[in-house]
Protein backbone atom coordinates (compact mmCIF):
# COMPACT_ATOMS: atom_id res chain seq x y z
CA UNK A 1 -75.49 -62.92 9.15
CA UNK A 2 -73.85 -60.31 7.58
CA UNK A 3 -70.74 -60.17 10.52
CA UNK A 4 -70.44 -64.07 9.80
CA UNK A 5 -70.18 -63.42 5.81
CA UNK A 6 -67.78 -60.99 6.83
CA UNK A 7 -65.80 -63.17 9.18
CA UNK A 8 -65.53 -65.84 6.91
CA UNK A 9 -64.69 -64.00 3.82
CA UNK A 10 -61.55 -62.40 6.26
CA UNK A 11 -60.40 -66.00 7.48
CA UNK A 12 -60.30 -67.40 3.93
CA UNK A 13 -58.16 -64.45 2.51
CA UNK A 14 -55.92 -64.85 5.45
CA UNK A 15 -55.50 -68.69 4.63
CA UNK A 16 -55.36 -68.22 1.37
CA UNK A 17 -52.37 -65.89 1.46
CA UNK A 18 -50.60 -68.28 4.41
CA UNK A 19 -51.26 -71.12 1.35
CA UNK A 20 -49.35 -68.85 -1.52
CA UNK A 21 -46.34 -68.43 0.66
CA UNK A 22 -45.72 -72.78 0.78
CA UNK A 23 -47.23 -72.45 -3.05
CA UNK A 24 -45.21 -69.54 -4.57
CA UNK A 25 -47.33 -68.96 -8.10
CA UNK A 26 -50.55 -70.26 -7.11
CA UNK A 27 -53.79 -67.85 -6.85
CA UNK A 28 -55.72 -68.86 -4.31
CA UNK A 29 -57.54 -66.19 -3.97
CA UNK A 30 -59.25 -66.30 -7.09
CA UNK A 31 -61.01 -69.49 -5.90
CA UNK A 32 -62.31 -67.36 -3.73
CA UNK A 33 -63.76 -64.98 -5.92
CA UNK A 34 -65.10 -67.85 -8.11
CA UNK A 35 -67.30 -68.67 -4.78
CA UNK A 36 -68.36 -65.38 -4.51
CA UNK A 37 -69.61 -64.47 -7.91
CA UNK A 38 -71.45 -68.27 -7.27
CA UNK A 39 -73.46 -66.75 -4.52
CA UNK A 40 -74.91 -64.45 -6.81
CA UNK A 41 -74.08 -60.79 -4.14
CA UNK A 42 -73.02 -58.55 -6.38
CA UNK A 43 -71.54 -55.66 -3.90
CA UNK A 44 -70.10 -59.08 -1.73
CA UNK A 45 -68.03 -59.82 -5.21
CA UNK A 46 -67.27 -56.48 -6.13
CA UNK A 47 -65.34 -55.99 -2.32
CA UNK A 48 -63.91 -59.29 -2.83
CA UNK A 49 -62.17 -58.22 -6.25
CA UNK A 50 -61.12 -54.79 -5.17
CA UNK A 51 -59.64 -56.82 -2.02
CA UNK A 52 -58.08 -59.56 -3.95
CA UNK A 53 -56.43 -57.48 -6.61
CA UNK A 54 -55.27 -55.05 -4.09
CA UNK A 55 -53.88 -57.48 -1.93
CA UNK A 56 -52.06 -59.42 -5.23
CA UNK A 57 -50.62 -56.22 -7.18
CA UNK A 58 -49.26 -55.07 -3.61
CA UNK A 59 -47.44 -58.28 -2.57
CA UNK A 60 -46.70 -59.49 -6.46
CA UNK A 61 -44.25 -56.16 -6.50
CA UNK A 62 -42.23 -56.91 -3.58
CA UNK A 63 -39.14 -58.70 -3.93
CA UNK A 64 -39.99 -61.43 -2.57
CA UNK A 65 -43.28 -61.66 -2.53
CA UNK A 66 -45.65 -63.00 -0.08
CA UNK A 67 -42.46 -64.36 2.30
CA UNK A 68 -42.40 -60.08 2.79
CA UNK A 69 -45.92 -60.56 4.80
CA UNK A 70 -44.02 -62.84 7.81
């Protein structure tokens, strides 16, 4: 259970950031974090938001942005 929460959770941030590079501006990660703080796992949502923010600070301060990650 806990490798499938962990699989999923890894697919959707990788699909979300292939999303924001044909939607430059959109967060679509923090749909995902919405979800997870639904779910109620507190230590599942705190990973998430250290993830998420780490992942959108490092690629917001690149020149250009998430086009950097191809």
């Amino acid at each position: 259970m806990v490798l499938g929460n962990i699989l999923w959770w890894l697919l959707f941030t990788i699909c979300s950031m292939w999303g924001q590079t044909f939607f430059p501006g959109v967060d679509m990660l923090a749909a995902g974090f919405v979800l997870s703080l639904q779910e109620g796992r507190r230590q599942q949502s705190f990973a998430l938001a250290a993830a998420v923010i780490l992942i959108q600070e490092g690629v917001g301060i690149l020149p250009f942005g998430g086009a950097i990650l191809w």
